[in-house]
PDB file of N, CA and C in Angstrom:
ATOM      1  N   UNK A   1       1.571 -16.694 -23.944  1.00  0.00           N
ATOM      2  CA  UNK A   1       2.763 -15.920 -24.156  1.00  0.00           C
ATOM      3  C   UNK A   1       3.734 -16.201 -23.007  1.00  0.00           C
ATOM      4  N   UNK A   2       4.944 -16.413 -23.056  1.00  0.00           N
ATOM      5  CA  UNK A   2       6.155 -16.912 -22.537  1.00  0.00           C
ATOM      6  C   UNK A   2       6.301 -15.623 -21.951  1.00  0.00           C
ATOM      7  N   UNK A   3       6.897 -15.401 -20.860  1.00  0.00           N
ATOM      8  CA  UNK A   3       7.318 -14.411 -20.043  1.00  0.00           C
ATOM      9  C   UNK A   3       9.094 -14.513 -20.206  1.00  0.00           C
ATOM     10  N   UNK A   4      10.049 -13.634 -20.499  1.00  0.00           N
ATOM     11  CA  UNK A   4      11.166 -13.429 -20.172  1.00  0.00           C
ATOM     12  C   UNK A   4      11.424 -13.774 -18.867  1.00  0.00           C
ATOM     13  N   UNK A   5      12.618 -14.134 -18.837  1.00  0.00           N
ATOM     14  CA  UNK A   5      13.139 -14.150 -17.573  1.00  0.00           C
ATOM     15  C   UNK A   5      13.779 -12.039 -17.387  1.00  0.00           C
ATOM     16  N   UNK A   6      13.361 -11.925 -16.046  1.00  0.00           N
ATOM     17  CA  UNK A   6      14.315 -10.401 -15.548  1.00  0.00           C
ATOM     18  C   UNK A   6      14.087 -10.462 -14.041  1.00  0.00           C
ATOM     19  N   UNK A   7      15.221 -10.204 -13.728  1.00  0.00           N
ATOM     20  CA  UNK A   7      15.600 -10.349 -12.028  1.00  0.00           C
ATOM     21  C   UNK A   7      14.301  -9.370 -11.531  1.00  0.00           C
ATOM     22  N   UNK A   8      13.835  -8.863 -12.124  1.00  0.00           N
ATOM     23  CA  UNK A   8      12.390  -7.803 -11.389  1.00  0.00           C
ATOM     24  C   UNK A   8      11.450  -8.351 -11.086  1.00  0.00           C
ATOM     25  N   UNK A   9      11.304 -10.204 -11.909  1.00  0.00           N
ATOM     26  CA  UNK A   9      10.414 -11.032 -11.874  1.00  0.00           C
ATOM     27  C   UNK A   9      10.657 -11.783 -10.467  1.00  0.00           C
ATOM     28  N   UNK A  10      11.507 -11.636  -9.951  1.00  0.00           N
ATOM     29  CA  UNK A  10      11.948 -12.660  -9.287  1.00  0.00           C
ATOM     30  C   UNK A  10      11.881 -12.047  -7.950  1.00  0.00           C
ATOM     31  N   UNK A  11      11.140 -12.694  -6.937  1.00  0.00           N
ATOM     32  CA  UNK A  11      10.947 -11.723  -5.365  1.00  0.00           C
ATOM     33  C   UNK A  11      12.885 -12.760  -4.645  1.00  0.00           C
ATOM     34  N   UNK A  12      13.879 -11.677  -4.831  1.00  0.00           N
ATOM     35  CA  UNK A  12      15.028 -12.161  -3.995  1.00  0.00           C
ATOM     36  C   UNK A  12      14.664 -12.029  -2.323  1.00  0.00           C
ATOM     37  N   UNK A  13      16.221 -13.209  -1.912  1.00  0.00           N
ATOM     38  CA  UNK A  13      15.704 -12.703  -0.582  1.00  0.00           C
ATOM     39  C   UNK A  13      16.821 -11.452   0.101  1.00  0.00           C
ATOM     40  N   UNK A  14      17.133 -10.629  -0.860  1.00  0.00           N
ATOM     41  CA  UNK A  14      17.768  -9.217  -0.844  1.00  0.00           C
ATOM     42  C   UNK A  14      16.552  -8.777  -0.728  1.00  0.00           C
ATOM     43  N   UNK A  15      15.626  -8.410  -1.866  1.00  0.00           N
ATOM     44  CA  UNK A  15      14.327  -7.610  -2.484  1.00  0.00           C
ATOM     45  C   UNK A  15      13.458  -7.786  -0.872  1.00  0.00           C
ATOM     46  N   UNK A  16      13.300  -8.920  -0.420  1.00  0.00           N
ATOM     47  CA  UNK A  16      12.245  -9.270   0.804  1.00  0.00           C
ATOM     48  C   UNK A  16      13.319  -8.867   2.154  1.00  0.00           C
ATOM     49  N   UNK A  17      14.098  -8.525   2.263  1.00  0.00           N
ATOM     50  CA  UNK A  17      14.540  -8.210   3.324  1.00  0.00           C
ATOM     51  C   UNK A  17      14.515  -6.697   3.011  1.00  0.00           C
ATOM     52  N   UNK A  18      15.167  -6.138   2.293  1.00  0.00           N
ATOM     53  CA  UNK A  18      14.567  -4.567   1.894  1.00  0.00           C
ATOM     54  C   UNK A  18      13.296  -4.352   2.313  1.00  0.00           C
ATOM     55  N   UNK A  19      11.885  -5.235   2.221  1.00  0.00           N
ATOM     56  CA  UNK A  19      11.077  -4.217   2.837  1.00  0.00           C
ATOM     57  C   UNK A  19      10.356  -4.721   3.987  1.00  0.00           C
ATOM     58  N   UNK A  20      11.107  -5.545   4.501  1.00  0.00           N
ATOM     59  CA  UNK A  20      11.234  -6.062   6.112  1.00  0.00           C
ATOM     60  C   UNK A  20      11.755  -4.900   6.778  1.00  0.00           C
ATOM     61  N   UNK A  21      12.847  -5.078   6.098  1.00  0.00           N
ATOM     62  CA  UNK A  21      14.024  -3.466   6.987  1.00  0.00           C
ATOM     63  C   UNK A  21      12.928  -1.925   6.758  1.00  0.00           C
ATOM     64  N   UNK A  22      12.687  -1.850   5.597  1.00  0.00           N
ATOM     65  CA  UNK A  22      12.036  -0.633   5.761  1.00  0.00           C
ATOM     66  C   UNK A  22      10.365  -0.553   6.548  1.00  0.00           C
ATOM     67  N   UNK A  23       9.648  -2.007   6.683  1.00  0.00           N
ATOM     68  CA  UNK A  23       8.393  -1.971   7.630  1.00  0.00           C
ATOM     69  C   UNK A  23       8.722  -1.694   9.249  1.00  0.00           C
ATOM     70  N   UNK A  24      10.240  -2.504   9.628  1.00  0.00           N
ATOM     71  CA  UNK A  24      10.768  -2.988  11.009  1.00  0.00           C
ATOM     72  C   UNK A  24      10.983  -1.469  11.379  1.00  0.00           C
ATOM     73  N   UNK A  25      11.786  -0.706  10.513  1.00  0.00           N
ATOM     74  CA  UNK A  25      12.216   0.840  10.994  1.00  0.00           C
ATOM     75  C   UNK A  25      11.138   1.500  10.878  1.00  0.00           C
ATOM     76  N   UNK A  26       9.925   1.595  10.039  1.00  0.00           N
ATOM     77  CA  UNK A  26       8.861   2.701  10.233  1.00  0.00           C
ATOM     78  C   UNK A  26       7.898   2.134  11.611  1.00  0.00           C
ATOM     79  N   UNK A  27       7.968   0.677  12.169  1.00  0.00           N
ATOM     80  CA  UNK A  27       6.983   0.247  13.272  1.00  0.00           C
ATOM     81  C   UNK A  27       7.740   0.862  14.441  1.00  0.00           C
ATOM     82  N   UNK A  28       9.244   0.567  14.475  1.00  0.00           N
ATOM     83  CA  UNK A  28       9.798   1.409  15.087  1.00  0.00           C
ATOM     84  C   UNK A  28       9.601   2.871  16.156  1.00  0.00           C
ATOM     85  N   UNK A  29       9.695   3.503  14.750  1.00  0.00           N
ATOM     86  CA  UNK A  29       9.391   4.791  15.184  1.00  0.00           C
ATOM     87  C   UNK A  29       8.320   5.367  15.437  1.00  0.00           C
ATOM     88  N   UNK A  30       7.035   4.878  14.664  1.00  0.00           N
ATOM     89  CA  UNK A  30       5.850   4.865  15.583  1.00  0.00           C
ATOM     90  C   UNK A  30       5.010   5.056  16.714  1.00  0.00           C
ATOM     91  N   UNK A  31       4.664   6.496  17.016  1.00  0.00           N
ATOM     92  CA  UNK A  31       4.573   6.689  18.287  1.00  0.00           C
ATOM     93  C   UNK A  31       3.080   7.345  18.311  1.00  0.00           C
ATOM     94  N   UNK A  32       2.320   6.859  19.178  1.00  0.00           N
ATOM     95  CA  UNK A  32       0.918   7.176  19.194  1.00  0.00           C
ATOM     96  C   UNK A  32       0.816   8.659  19.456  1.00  0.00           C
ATOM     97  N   UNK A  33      -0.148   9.283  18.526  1.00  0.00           N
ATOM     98  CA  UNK A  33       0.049  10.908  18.816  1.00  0.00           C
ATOM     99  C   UNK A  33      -1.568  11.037  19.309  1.00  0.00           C
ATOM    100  N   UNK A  34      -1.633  11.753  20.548  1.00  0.00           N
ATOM    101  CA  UNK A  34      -2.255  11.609  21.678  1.00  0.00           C
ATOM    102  C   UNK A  34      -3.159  13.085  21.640  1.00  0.00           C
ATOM    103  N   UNK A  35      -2.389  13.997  20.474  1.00  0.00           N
ATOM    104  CA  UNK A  35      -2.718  15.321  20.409  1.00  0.00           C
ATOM    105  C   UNK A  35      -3.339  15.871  19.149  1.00  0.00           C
ATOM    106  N   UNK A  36      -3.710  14.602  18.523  1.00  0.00           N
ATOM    107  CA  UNK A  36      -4.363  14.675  17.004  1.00  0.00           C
ATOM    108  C   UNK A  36      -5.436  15.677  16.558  1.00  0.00           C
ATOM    109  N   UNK A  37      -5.346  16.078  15.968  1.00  0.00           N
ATOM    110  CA  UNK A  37      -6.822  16.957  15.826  1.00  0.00           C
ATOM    111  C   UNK A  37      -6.895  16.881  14.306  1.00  0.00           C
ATOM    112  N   UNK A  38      -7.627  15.743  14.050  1.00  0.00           N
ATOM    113  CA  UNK A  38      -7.574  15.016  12.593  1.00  0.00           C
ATOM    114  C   UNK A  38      -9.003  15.805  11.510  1.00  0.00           C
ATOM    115  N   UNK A  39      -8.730  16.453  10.578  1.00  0.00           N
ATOM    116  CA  UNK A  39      -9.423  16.767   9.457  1.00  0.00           C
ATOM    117  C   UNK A  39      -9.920  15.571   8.395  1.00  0.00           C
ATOM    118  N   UNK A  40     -10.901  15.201   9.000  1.00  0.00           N
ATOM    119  CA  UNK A  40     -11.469  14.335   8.667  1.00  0.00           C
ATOM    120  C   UNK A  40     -11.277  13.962   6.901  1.00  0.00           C
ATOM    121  N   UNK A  41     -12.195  14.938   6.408  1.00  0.00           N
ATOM    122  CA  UNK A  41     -12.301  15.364   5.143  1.00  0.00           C
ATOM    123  C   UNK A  41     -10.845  15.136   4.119  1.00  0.00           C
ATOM    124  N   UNK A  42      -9.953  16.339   5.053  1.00  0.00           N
ATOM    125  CA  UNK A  42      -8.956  15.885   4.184  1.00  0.00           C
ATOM    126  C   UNK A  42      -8.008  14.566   4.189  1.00  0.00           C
ATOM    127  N   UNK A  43      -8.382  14.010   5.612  1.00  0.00           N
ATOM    128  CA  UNK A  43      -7.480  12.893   5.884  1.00  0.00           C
ATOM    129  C   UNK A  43      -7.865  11.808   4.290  1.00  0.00           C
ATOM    130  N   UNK A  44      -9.366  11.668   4.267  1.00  0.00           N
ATOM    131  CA  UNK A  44      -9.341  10.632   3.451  1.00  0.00           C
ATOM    132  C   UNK A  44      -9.555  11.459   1.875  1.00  0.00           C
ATOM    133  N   UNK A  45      -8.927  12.304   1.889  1.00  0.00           N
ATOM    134  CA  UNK A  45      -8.961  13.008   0.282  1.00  0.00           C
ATOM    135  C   UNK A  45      -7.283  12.210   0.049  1.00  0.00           C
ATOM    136  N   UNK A  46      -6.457  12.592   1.089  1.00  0.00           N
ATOM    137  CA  UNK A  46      -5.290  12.083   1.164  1.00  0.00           C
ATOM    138  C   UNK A  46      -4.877  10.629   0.653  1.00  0.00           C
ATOM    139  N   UNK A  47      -5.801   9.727   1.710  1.00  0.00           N
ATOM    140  CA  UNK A  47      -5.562   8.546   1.616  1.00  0.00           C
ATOM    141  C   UNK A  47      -6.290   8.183   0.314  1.00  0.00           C
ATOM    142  N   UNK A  48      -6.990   8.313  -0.087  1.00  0.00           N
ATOM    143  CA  UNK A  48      -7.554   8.179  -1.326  1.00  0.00           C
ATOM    144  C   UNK A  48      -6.797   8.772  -2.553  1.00  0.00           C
ATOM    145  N   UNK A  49      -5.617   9.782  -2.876  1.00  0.00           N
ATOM    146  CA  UNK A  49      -5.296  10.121  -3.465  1.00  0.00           C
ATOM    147  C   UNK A  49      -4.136   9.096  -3.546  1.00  0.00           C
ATOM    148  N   UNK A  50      -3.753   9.113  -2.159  1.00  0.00           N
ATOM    149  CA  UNK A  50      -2.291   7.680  -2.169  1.00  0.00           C
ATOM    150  C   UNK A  50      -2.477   6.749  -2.770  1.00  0.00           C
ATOM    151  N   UNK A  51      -3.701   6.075  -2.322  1.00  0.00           N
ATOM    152  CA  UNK A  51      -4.154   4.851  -3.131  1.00  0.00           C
ATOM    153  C   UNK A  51      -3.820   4.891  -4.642  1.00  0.00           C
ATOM    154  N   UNK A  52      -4.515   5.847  -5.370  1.00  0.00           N
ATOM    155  CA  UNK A  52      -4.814   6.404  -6.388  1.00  0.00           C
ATOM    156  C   UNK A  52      -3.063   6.434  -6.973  1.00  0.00           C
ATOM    157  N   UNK A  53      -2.252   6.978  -6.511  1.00  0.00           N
ATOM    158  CA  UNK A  53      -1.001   7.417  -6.716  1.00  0.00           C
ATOM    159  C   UNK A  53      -0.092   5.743  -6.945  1.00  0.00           C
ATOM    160  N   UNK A  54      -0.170   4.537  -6.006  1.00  0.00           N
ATOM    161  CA  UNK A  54      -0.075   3.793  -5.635  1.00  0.00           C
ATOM    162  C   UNK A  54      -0.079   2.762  -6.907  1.00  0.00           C
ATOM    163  N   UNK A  55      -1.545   3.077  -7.157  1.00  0.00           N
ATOM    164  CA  UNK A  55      -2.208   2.096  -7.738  1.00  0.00           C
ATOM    165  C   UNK A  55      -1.482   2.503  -9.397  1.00  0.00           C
ATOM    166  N   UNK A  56      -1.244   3.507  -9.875  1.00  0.00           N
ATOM    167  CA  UNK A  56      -0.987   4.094 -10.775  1.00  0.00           C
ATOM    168  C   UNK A  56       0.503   3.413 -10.987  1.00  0.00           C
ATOM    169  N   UNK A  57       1.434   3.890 -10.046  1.00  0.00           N
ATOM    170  CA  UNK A  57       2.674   3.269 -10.015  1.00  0.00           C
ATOM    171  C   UNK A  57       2.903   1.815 -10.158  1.00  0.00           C
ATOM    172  N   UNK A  58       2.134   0.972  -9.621  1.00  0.00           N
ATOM    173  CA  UNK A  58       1.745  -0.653  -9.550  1.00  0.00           C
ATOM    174  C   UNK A  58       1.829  -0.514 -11.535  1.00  0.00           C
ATOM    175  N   UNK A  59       0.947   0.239 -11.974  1.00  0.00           N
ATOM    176  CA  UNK A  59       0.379  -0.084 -13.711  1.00  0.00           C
ATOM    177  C   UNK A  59       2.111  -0.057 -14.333  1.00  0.00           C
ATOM    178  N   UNK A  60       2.136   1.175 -13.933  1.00  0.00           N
ATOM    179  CA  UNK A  60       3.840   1.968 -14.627  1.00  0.00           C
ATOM    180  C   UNK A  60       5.174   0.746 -13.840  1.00  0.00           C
ATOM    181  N   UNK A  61       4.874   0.080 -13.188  1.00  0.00           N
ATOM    182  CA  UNK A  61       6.087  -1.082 -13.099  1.00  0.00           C
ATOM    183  C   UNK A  61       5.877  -2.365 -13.614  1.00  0.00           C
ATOM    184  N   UNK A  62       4.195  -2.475 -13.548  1.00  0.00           N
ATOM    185  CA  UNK A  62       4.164  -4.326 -14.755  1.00  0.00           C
ATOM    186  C   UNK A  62       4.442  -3.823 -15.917  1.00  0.00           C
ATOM    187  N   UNK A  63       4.496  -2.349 -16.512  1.00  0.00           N
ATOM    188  CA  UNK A  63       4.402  -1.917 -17.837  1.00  0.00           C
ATOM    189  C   UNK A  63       5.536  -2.404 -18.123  1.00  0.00           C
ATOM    190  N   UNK A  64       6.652  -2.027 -17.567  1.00  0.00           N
ATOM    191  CA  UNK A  64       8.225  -1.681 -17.443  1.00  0.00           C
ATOM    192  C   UNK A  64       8.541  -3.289 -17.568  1.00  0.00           C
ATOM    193  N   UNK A  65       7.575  -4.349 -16.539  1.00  0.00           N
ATOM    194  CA  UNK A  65       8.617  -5.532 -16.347  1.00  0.00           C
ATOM    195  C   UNK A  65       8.626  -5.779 -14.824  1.00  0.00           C
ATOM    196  N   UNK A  66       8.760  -4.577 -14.238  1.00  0.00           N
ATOM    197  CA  UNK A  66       9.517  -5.113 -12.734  1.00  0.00           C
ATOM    198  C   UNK A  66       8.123  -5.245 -11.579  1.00  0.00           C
ATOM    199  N   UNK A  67       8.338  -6.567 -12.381  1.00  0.00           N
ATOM    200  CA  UNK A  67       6.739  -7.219 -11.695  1.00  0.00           C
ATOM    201  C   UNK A  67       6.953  -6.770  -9.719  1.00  0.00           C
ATOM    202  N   UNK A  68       7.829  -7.659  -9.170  1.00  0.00           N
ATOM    203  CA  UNK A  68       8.090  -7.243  -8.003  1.00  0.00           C
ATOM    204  C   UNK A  68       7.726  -6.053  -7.115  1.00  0.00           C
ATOM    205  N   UNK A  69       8.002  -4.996  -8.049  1.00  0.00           N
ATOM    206  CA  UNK A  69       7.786  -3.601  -7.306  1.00  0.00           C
ATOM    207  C   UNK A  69       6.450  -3.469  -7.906  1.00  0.00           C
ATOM    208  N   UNK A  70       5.932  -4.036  -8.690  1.00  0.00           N
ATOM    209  CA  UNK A  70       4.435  -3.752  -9.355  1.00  0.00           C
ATOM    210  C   UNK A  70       3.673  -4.086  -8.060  1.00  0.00           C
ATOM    211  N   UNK A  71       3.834  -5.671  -7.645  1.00  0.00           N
ATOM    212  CA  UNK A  71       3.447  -6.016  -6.733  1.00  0.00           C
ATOM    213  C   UNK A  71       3.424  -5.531  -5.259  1.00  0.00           C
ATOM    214  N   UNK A  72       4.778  -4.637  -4.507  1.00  0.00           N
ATOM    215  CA  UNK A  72       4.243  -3.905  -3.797  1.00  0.00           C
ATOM    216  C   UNK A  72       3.613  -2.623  -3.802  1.00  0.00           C
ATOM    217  N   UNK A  73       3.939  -1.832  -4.912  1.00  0.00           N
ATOM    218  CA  UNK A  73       2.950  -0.748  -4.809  1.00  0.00           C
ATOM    219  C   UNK A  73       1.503  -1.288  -5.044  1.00  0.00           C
ATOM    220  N   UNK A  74       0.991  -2.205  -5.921  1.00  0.00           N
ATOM    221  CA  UNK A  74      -0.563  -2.297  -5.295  1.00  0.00           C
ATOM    222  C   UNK A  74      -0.670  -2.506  -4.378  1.00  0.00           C
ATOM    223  N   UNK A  75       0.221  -3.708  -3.430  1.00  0.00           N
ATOM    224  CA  UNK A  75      -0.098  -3.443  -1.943  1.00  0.00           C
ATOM    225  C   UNK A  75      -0.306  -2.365  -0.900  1.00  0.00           C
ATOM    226  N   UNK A  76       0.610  -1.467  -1.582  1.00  0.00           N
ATOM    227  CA  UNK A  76       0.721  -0.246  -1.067  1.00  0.00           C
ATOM    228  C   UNK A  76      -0.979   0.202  -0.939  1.00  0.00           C
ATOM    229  N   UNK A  77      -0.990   0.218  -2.493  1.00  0.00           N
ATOM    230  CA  UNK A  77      -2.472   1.095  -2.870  1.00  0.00           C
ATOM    231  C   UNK A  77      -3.693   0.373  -1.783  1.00  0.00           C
ATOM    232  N   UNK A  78      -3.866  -0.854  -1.802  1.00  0.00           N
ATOM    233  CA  UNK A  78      -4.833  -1.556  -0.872  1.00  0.00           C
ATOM    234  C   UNK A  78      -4.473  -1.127   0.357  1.00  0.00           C
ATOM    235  N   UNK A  79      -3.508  -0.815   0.937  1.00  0.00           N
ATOM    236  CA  UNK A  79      -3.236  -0.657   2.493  1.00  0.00           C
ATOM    237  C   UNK A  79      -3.691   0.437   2.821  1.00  0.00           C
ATOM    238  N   UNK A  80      -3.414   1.569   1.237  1.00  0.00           N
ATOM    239  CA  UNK A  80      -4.184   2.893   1.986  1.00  0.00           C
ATOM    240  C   UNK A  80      -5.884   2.872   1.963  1.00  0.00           C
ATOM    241  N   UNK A  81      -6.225   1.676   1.143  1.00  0.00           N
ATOM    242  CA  UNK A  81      -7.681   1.985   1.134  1.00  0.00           C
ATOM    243  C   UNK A  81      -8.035   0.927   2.589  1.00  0.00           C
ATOM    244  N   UNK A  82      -7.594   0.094   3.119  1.00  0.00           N
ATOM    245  CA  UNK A  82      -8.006  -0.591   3.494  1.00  0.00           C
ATOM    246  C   UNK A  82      -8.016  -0.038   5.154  1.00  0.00           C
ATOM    247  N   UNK A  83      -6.604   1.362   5.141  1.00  0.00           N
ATOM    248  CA  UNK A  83      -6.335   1.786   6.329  1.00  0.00           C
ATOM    249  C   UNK A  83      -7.971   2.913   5.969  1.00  0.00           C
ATOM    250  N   UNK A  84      -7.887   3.160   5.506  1.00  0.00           N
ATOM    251  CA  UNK A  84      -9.151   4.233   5.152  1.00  0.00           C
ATOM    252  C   UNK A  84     -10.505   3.621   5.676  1.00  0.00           C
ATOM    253  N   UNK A  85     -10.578   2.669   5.005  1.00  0.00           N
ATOM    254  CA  UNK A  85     -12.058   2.113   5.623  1.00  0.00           C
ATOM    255  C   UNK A  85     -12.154   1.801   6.856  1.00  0.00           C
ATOM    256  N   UNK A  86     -10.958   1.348   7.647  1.00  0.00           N
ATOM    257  CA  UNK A  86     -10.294   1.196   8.767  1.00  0.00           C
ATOM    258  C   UNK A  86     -10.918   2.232   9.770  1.00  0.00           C
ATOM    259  N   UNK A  87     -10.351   3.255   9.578  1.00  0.00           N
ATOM    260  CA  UNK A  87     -10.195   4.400  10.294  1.00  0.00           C
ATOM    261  C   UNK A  87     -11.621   4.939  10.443  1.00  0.00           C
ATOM    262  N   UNK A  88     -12.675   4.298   9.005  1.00  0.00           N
ATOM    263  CA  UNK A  88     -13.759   4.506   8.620  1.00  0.00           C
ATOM    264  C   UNK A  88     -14.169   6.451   8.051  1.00  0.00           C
ATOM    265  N   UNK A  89     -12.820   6.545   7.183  1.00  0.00           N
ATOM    266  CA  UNK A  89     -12.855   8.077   6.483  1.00  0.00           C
ATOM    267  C   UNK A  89     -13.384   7.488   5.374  1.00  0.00           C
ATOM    268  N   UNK A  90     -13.707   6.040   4.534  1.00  0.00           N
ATOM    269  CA  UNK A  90     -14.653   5.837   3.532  1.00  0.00           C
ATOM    270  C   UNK A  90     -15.724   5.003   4.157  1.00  0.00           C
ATOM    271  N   UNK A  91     -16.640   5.070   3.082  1.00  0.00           N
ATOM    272  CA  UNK A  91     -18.009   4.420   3.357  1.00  0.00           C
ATOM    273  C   UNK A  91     -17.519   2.789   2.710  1.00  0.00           C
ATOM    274  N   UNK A  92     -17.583   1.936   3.088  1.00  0.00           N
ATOM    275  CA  UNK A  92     -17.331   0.874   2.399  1.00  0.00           C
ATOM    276  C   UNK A  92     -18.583  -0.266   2.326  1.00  0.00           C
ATOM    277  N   UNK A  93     -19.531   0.227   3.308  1.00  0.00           N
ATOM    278  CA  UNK A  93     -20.595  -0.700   3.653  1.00  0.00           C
ATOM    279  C   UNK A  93     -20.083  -1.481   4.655  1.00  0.00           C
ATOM    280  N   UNK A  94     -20.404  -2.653   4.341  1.00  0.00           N
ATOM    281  CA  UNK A  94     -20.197  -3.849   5.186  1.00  0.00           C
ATOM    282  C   UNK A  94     -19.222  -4.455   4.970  1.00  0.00           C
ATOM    283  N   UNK A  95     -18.527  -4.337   3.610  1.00  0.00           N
ATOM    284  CA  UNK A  95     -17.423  -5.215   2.793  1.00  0.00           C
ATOM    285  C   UNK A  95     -16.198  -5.649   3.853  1.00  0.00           C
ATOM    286  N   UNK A  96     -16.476  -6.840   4.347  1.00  0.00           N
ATOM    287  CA  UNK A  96     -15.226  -7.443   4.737  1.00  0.00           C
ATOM    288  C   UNK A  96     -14.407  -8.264   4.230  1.00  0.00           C
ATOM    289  N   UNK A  97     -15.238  -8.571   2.752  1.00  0.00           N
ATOM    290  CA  UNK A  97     -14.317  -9.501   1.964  1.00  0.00           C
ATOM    291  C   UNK A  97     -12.882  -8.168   0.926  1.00  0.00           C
ATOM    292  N   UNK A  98     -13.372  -7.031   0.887  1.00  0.00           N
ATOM    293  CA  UNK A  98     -11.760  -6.052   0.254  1.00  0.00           C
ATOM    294  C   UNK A  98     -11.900  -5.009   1.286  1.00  0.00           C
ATOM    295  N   UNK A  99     -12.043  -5.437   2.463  1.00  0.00           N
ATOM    296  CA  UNK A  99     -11.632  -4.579   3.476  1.00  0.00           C
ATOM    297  C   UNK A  99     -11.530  -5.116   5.088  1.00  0.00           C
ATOM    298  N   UNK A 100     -10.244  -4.752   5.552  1.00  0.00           N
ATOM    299  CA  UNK A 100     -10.127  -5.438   6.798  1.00  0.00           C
ATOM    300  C   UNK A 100     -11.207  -4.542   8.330  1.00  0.00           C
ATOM    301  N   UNK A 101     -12.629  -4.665   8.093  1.00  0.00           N
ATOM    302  CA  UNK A 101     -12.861  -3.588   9.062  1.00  0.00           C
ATOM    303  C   UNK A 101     -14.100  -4.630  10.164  1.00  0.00           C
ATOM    304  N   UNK A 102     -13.739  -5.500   9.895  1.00  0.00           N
ATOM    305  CA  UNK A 102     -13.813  -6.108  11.130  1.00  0.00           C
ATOM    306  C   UNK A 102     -13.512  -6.389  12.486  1.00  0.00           C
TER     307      UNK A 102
END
């Protein structure tokens, strides 16, 4: 099956500087919080729900067409699982091949 052409298909280099600008301003502001008193439990109910939320949105934009944004919200969705296993609020095992916890 032939794919249409639609500018949603197409990663511009408008589209890639949009979320340059929006990674560059959130690293930015970024400031180590020194005074955390982190709820474990709910932290990764959270991040697991993002994912979840993420991953959902990724489905609802290839549905639509606008492959592009399909493509970063799954990224999205992997970053929260991957910050999760990270942080080690999931059990992932050993998996370093879908998780950066090396």
């Amino acid at each position: 099956m032939r794919e249409t052409y639609n500018q949603n298909n197409k990663i511009t280099k408008d589209k890639l500087n949009k979320y340059f600008d929006v990674t560059s301003r959130a690293l930015k502001k970024i400031k180590l919080n020194n005074n955390a008193n982190i709820d474990v439990k709910g932290a990764a109910t959270d991040f697991l729900d993002m994912a979840r939320r993420y991953f959902e949105d990724a489905h609802y934009f290839k549905e639509k067409g606008d492959i592009v944004t399909a493509f970063a919200a799954i990224n999205y969705a992997h970053g929260w699982l991957d910050a999760g296993a990270r942080l080690k609020l999931f059990d992932v095992g050993k998996d370093n091949v879908l998780f950066t916890i090396d």
